[in-house]
Protein backbone atom coordinates (compact mmCIF):
# COMPACT_ATOMS: atom_id res chain seq x y z
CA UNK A 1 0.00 0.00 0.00
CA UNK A 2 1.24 3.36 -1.17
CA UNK A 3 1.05 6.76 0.97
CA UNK A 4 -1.50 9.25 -0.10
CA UNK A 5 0.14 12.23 1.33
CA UNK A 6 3.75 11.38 -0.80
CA UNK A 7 2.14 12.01 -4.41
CA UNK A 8 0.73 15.17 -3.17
CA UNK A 9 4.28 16.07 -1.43
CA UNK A 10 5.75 15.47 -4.47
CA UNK A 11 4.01 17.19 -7.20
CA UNK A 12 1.63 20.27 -7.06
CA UNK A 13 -0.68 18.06 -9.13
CA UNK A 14 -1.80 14.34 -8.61
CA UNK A 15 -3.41 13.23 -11.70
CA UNK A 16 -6.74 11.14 -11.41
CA UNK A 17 -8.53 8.78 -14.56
CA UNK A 18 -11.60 9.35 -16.36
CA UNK A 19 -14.62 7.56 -16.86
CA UNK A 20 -15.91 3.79 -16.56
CA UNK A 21 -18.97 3.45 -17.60
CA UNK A 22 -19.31 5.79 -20.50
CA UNK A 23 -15.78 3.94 -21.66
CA UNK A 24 -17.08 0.56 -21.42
CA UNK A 25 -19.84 1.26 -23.56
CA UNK A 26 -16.85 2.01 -26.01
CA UNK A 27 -15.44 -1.29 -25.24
CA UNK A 28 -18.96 -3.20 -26.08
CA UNK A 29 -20.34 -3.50 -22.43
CA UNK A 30 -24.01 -4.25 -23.35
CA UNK A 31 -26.65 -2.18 -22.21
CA UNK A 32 -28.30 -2.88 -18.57
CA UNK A 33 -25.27 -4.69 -17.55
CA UNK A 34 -23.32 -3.38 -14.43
CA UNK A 35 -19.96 -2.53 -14.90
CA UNK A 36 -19.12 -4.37 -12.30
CA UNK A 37 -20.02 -7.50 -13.89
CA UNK A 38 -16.55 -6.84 -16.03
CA UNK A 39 -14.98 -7.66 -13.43
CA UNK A 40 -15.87 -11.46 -13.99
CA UNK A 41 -17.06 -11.66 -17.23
CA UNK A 42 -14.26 -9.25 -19.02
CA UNK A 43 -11.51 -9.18 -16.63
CA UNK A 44 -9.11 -8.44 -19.69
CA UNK A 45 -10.98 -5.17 -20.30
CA UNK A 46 -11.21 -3.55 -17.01
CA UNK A 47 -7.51 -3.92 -16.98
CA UNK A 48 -7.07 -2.15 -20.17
CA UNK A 49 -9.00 0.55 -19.55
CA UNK A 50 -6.80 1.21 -16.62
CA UNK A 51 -4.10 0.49 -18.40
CA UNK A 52 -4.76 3.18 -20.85
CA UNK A 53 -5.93 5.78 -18.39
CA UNK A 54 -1.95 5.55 -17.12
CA UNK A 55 -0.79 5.29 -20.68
CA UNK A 56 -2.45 8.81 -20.71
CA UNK A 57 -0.46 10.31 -17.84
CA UNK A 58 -2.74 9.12 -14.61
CA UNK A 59 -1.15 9.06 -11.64
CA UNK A 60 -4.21 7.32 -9.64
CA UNK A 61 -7.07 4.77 -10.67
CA UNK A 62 -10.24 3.98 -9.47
CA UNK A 63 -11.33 0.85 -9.06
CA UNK A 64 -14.66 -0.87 -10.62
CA UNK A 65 -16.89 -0.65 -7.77
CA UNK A 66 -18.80 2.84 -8.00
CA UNK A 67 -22.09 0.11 -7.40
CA UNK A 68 -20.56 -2.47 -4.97
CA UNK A 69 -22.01 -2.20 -1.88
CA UNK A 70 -24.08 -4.93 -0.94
CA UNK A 71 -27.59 -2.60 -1.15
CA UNK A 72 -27.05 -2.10 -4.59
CA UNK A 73 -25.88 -5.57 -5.83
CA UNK A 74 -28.98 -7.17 -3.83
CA UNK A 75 -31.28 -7.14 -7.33
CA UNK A 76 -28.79 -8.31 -9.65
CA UNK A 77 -26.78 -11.19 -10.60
CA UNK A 78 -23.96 -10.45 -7.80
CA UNK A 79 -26.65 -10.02 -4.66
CA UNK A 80 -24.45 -11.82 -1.87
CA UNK A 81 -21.07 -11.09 -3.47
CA UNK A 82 -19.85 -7.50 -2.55
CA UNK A 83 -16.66 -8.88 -0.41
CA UNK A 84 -15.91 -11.12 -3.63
CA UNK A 85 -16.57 -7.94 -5.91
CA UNK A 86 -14.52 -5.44 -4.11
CA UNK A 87 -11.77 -7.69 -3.85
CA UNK A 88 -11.55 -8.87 -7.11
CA UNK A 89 -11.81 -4.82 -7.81
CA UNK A 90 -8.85 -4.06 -6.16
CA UNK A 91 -7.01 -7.05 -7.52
CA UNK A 92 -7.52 -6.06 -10.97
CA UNK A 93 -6.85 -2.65 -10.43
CA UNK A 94 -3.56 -3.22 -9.08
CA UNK A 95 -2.85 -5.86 -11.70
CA UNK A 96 -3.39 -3.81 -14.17
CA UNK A 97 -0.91 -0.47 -13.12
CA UNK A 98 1.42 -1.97 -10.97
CA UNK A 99 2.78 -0.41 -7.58
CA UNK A 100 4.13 2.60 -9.32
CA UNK A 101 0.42 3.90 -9.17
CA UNK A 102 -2.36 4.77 -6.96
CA UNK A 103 -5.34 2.75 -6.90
CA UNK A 104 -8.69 4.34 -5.03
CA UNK A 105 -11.23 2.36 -3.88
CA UNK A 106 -14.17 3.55 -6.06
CA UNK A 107 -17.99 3.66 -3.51
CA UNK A 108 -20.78 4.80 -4.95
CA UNK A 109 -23.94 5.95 -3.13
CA UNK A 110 -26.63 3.17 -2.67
CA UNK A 111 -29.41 4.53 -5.09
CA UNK A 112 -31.70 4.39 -2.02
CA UNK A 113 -32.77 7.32 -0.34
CA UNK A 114 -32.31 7.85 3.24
CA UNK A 115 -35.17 8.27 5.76
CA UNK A 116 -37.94 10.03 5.80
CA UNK A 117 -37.80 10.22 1.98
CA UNK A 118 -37.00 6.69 1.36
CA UNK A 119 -35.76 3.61 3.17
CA UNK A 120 -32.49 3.89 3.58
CA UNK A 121 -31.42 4.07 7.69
CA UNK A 122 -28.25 4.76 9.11
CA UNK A 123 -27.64 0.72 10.26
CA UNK A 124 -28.39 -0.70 7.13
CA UNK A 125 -25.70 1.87 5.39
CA UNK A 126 -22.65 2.34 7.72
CA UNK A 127 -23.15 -1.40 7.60
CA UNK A 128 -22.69 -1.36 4.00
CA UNK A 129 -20.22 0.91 3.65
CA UNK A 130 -18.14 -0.84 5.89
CA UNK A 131 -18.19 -4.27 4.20
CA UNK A 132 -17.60 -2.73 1.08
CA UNK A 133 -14.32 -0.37 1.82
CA UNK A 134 -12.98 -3.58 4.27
CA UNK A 135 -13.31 -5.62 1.16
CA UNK A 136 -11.40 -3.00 -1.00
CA UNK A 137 -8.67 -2.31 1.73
CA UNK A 138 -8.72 -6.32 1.82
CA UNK A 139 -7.62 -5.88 -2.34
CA UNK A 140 -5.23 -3.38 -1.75
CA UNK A 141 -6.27 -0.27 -1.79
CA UNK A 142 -3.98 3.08 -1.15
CA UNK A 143 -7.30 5.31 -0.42
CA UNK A 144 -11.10 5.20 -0.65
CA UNK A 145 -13.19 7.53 -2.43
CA UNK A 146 -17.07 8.46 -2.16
CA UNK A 147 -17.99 9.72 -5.32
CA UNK A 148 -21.38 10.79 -6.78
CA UNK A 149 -22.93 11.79 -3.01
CA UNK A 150 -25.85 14.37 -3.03
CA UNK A 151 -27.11 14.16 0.75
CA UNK A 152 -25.54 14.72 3.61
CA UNK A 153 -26.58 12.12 5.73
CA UNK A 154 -25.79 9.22 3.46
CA UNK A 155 -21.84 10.97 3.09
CA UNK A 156 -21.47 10.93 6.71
CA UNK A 157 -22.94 7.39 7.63
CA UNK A 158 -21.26 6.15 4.92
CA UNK A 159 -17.80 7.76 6.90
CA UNK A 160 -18.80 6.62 9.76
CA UNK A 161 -18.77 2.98 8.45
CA UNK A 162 -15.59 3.14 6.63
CA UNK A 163 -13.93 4.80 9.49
CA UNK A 164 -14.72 2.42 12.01
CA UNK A 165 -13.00 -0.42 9.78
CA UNK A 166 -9.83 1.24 8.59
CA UNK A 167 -7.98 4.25 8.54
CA UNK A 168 -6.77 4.31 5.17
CA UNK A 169 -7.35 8.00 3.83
CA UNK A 170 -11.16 8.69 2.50
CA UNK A 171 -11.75 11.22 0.25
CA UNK A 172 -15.19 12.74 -0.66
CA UNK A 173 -16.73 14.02 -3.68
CA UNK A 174 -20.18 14.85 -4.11
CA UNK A 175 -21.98 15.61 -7.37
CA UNK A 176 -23.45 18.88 -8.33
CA UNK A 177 -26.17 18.04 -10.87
CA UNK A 178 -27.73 20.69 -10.67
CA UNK A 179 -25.59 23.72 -11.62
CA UNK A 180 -23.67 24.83 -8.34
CA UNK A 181 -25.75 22.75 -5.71
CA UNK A 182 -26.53 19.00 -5.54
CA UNK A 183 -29.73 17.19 -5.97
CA UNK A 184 -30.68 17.90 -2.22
CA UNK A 185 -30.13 21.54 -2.74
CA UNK A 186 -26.21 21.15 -1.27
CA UNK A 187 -24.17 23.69 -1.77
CA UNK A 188 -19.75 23.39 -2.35
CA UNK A 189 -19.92 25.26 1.03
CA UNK A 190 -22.62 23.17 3.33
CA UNK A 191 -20.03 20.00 1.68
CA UNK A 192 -17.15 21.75 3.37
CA UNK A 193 -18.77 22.42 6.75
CA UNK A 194 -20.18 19.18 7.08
CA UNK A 195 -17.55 16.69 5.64
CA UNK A 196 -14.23 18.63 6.15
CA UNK A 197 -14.49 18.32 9.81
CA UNK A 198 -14.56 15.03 9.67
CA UNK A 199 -11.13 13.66 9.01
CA UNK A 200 -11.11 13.49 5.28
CA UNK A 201 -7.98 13.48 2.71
CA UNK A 202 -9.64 15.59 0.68
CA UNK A 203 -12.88 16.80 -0.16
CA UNK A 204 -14.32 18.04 -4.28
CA UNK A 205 -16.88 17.15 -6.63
CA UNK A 206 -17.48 14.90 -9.69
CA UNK A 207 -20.06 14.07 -12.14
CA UNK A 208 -22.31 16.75 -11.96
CA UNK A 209 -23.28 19.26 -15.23
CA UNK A 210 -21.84 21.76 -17.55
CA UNK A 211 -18.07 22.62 -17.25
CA UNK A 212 -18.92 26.28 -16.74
CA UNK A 213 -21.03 24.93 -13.58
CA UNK A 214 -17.77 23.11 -12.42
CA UNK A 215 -15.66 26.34 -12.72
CA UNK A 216 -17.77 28.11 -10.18
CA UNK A 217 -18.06 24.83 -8.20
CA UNK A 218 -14.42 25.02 -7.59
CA UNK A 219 -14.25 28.51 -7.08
CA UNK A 220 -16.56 28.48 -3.96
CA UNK A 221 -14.78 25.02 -2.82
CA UNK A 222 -11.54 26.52 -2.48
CA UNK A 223 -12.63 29.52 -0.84
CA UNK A 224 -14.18 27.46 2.11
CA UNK A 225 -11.56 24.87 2.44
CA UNK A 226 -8.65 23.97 3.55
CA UNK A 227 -7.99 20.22 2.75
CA UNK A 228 -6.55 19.13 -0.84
CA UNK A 229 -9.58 19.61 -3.57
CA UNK A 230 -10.34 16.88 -5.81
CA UNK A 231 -12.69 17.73 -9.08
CA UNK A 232 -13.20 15.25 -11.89
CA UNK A 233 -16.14 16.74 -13.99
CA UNK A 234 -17.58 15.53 -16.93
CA UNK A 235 -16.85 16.15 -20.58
CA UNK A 236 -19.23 18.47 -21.08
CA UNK A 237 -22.78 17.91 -21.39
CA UNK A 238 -24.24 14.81 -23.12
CA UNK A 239 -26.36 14.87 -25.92
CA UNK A 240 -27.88 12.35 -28.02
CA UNK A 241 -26.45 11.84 -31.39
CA UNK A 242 -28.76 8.78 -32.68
CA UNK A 243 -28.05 5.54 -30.53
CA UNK A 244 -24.97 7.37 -28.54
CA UNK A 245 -24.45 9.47 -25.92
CA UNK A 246 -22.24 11.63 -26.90
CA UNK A 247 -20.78 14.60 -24.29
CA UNK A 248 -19.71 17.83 -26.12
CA UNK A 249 -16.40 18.65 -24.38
CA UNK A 250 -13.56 17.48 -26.59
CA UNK A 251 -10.19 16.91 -25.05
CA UNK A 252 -8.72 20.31 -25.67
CA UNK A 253 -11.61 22.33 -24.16
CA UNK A 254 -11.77 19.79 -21.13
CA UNK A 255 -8.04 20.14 -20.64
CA UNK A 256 -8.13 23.81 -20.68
CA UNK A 257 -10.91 24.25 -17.66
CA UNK A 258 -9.77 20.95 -15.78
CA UNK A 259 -5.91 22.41 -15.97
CA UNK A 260 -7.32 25.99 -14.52
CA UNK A 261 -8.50 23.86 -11.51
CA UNK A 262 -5.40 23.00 -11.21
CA UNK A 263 -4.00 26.69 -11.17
CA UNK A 264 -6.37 27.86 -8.74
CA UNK A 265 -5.13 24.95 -6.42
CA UNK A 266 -7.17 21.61 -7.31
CA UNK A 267 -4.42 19.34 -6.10
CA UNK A 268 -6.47 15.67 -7.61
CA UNK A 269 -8.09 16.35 -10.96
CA UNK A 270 -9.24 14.09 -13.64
CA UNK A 271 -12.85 13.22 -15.50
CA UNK A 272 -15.62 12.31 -14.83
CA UNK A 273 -18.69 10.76 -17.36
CA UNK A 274 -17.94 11.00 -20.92
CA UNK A 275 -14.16 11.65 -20.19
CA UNK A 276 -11.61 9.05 -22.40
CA UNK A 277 -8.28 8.48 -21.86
CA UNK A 278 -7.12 11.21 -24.79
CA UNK A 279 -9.28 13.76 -22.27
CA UNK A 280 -6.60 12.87 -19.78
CA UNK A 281 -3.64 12.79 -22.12
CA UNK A 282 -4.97 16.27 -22.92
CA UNK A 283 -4.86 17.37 -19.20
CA UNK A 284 -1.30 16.26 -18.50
CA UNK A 285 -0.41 18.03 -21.38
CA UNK A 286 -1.98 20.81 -20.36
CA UNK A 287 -0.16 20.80 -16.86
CA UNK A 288 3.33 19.86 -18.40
CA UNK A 289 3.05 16.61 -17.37
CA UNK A 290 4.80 13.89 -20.13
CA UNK A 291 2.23 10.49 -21.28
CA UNK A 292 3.60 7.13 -20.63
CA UNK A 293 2.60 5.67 -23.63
């Protein structure tokens, strides 16, 4: 297991990948099947896509597991098997870049809501969100990131149960979908003075909308924080060009706002949906960083 802290020591700039899902659709992952049913089915390419993303000039990976905890498995065809999935997560992740990388323990939010507005208590989900980062620390982790949050309570159970199982560093990102605040009306600041006390690595967003949304995102992020920011926005917004998604940031105008993040002090930046590994190539360029491949 790798430090954390000695990428960010080292370099005003840790470099994160891009997207999964919107990738694997590239790579022939059929609709209404989970990504994380790669991990079984087509081992080969979830280790290529990581492969690439470091190819590209990423100094960190997430694994696939954005929708591995056990609430979220329990209607498909891996109900029973998030320990097996997260593991076999890590493993592949690692396999696939070596030590001379990071690998982040990708957690998504359940897709339940949390009480009174749905079913989702505080038990059943630091519960879940310990099994799944143990599992993922069990792999081989370096860190843990909760990505995609848009309520408050689900983030903090959800570091509550990771918490009381390791103490690997946790980083979390919530997703501003719409514009500058998040589904539950969150703003960058109510993030900050709820999570940051909390212990975290670092704090940012993801996912979320328009670039130009992200820009002011960041701006009010880094004027209420004071842990490392991570932002990994999409490629633009998506539109739909006859069967295909298709998000209408290319790599040059993605570089060019996801490198001023970087210049206004983003210290972990990368992409988000819609985001390939020649986004990322175009980021390190952008930053003066070199490409592997």
């Amino acid at each position: 297991m790798h430090s954390f802290d000695d990428p960010l020591a080292e370099r005003p700039v840790v470099i994160a990948d891009g997207a999964a899902g919107t990738n694997y659709q590239d790579m022939g992952i059929e609709a209404g099947v989970a990504p994380e049913e790669w991990l079984f089915d087509a081992p080969d390419r979830v280790r290529e896509l990581h492969r690439r993303f470091v190819e590209a000039g990423s100094d960190l990976v997430l694994t696939d597991s954005f929708g591995a905890t056990a609430a979220r498995l329990a209607d498909g065809p891996l109900a029973g098997r998030a320990t097996e999935v997260n593991v076999r997560a890590a493993e592949l992740a690692r396999e696939a870049v070596g030590e001379e990388r990071l690998v982040a323990g990708s957690i998504g939010p359940t897709g339940q809501l949390v009480e009174p507005f749905g079913a989702l208590t505080r038990e059943v989900c630091v519960q879940a969100y310990a099994e799944q980062s143990r599992a993922l620390v069990q792999g081989g982790v370096d860190l843990l990131v909760l990505e995609t949050f848009f309520t408050l309570e689900e983030a903090v159970w959800a570091v509550e149960g990771i918490q009381g199982v390791t103490d690997v560093p946790l980083v979390v990102s919530f997703s501003f979908d719409q514009g500058t605040r998040t589904m539950m009306g969150l703003s960058p600041t109510d993030v900050v003075a709820a999570i940051e006390p909390l212990g975290v690595a670092a704090l940012g967003a993801n996912c979320g909308r328009s670039l130009k949304d992200c820009d002011a995102i960041v701006t009010e992020f880094l004027a209420a924080m004071s842990v490392p920011l991570w932002v990994k926005p999409n490629a633009g917004v998506p539109r739909i060009v006859g069967d295909a998604v298709v998000y209408d940031a290319d790599p040059d105008t993605f570089a060019d706002h996801v490198a001023g993040y970087a210049e206004q002090g983003a210290r972990i930046v990368g992409g988000c949906c819609g985001s390939t590994p020649n986004h990322l190539a175009a980021v390190a360029a952008a930053i003066g960083r070199a490409r592997v491949g």
